[in-house]
Protein backbone atom coordinates (compact mmCIF):
# COMPACT_ATOMS: atom_id res chain seq x y z
CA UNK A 1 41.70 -36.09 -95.89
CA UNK A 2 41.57 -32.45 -95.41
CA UNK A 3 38.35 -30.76 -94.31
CA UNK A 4 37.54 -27.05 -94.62
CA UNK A 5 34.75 -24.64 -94.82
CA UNK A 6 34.03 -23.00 -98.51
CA UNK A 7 32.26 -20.19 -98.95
CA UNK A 8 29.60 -22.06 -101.66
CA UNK A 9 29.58 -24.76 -103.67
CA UNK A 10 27.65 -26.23 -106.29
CA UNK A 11 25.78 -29.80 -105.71
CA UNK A 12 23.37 -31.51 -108.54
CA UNK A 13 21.45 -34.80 -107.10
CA UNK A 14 19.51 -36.73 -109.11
CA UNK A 15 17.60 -40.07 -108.43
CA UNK A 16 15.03 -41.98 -110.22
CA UNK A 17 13.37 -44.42 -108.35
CA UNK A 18 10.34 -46.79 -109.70
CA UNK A 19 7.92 -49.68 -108.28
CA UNK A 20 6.10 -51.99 -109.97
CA UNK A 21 3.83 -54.74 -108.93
CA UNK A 22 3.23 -57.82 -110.58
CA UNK A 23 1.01 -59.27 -108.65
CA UNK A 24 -0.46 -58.66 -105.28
CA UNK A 25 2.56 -60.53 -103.84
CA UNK A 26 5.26 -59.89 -106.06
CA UNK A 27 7.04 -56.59 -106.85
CA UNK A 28 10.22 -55.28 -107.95
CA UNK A 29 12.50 -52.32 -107.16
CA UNK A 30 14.48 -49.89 -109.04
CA UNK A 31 16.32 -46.75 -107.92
CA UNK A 32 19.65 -44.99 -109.53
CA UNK A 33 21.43 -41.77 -108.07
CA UNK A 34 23.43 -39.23 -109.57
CA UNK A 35 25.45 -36.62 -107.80
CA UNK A 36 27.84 -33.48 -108.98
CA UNK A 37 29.66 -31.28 -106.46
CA UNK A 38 31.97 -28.77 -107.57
CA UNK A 39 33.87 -25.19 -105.99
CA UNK A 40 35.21 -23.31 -109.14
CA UNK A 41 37.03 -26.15 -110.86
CA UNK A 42 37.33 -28.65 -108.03
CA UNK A 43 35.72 -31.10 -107.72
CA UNK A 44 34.11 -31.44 -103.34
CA UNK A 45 34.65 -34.51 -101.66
CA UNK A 46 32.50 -37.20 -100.36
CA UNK A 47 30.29 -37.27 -103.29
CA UNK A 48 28.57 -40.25 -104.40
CA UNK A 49 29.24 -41.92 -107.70
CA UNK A 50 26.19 -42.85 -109.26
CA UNK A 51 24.62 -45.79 -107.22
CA UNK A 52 21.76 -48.09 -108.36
CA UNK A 53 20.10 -50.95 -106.62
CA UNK A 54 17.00 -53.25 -107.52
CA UNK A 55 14.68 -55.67 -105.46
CA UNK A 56 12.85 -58.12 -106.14
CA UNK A 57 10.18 -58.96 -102.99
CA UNK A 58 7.96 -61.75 -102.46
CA UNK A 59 5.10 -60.71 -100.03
CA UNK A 60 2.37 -63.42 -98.71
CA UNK A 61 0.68 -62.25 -95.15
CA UNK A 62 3.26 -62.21 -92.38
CA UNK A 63 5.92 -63.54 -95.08
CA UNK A 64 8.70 -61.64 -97.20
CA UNK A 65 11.65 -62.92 -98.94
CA UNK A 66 13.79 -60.30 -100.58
CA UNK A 67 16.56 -60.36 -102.99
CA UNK A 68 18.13 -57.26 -103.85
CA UNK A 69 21.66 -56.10 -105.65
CA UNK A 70 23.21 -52.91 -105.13
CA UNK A 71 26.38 -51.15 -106.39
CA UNK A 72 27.65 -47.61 -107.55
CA UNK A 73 30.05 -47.10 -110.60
CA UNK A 74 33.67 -46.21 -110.41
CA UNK A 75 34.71 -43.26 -108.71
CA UNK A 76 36.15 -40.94 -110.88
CA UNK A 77 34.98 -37.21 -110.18
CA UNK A 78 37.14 -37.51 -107.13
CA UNK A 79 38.67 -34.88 -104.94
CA UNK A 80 42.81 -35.06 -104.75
CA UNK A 81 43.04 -31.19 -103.45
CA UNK A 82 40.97 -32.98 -100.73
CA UNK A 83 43.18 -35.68 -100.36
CA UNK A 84 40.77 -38.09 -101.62
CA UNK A 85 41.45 -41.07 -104.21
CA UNK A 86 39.05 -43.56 -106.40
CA UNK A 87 37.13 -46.37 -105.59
CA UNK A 88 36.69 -49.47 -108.29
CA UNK A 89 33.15 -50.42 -109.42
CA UNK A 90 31.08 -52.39 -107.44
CA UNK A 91 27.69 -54.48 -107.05
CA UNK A 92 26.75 -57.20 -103.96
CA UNK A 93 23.73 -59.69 -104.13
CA UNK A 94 21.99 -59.94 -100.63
CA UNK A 95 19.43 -62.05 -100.28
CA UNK A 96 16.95 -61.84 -96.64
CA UNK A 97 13.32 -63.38 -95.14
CA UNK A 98 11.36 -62.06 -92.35
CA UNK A 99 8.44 -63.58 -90.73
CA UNK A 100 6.25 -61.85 -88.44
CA UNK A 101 4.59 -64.02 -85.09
CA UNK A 102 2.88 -63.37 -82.47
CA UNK A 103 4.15 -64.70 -78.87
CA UNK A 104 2.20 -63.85 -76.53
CA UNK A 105 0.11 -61.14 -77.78
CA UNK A 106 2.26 -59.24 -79.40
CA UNK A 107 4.20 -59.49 -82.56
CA UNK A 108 8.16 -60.38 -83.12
CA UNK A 109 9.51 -60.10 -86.58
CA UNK A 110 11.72 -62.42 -87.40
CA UNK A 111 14.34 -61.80 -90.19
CA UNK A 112 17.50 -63.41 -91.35
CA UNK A 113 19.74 -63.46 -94.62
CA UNK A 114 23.05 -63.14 -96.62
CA UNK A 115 24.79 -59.74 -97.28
CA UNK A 116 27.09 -59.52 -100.01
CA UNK A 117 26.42 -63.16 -101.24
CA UNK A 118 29.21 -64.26 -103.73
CA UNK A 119 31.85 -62.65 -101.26
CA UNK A 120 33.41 -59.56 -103.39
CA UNK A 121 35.94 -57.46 -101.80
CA UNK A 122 35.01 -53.94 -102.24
CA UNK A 123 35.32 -50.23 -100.74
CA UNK A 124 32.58 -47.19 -101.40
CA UNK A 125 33.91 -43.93 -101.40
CA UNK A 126 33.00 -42.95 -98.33
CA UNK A 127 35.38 -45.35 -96.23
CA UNK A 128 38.18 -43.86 -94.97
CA UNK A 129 41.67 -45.17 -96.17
CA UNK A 130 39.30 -47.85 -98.53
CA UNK A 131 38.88 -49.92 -96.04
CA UNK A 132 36.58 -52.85 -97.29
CA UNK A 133 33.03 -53.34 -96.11
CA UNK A 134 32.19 -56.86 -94.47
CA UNK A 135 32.46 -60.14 -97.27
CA UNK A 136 29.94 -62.97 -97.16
CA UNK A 137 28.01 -62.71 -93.80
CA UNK A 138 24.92 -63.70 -92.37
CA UNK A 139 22.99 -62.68 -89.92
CA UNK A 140 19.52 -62.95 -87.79
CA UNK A 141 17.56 -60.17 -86.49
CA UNK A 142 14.46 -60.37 -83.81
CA UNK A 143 12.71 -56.77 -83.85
CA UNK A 144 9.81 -56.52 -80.95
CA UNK A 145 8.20 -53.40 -80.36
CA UNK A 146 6.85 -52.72 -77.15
């Protein structure tokens, strides 16, 4: 990749975001974001395809189970002059609970899920060389705040 300093450049983001509740418990989550970045002709590197993600989120007291997808769209407005290539199309399924307690006096949240749930094998267009984010993992966080 081949950085350098440009004396402007034009960049367009868009994103449209919306909540809506169902319930007092139940919600779900919608966002999608657009980017443009040009110089003259060219188009600048390390900008965003459009991404979109939703969640769905289950809420009841110290209780929230989540299930969310996210993915972008095929990157094709690219930089080569920049020494960048494409990235494929991609969307993961991650799925998470947290749980807030109190030991003690104070409060410990709890939270543990999947990332990237049916394993796919993807880059974004941000990782250098396309190197591919993590598969199928799990994982368990404990977040105190003192």
């Amino acid at each position: 990749k081949v950085y350098q300093q440009l004396p402007y450049a034009n960049i367009l983001n868009l994103s449209l975001s919306s909540t809506f509740r169902f319930t007092k418990s139940l919600q779900i989550a919608g966002k999608m974001v657009y980017r443009k970045g040009n110089y003259q002709s060219l188009n600048l590197p390390q900008i965003q395809p459009i991404s979109y993600g939703s969640t769905i989120r289950y809420q009841h007291k110290n209780f929230i189970a989540e299930c969310a997808v996210e993915g972008a769209l095929k990157h094709t407005n690219f930089s080569p002059t920049f020494g960048e290539t494409g990235t494929d199309d991609y969307t993961i399924l991650n799925l998470s609970a947290s749980k807030q307690i109190k030991i003690f006096n104070q409060t410990v949240q709890i939270k543990t899920g999947f990332e990237n749930l049916f394993d796919r094998y993807y880059s974004t267009f941000a990782d250098w060389n396309k190197i591919p984010r993590n598969g199928r993992n799990f994982f368990i966080n404990v977040v105190y705040n003192f």
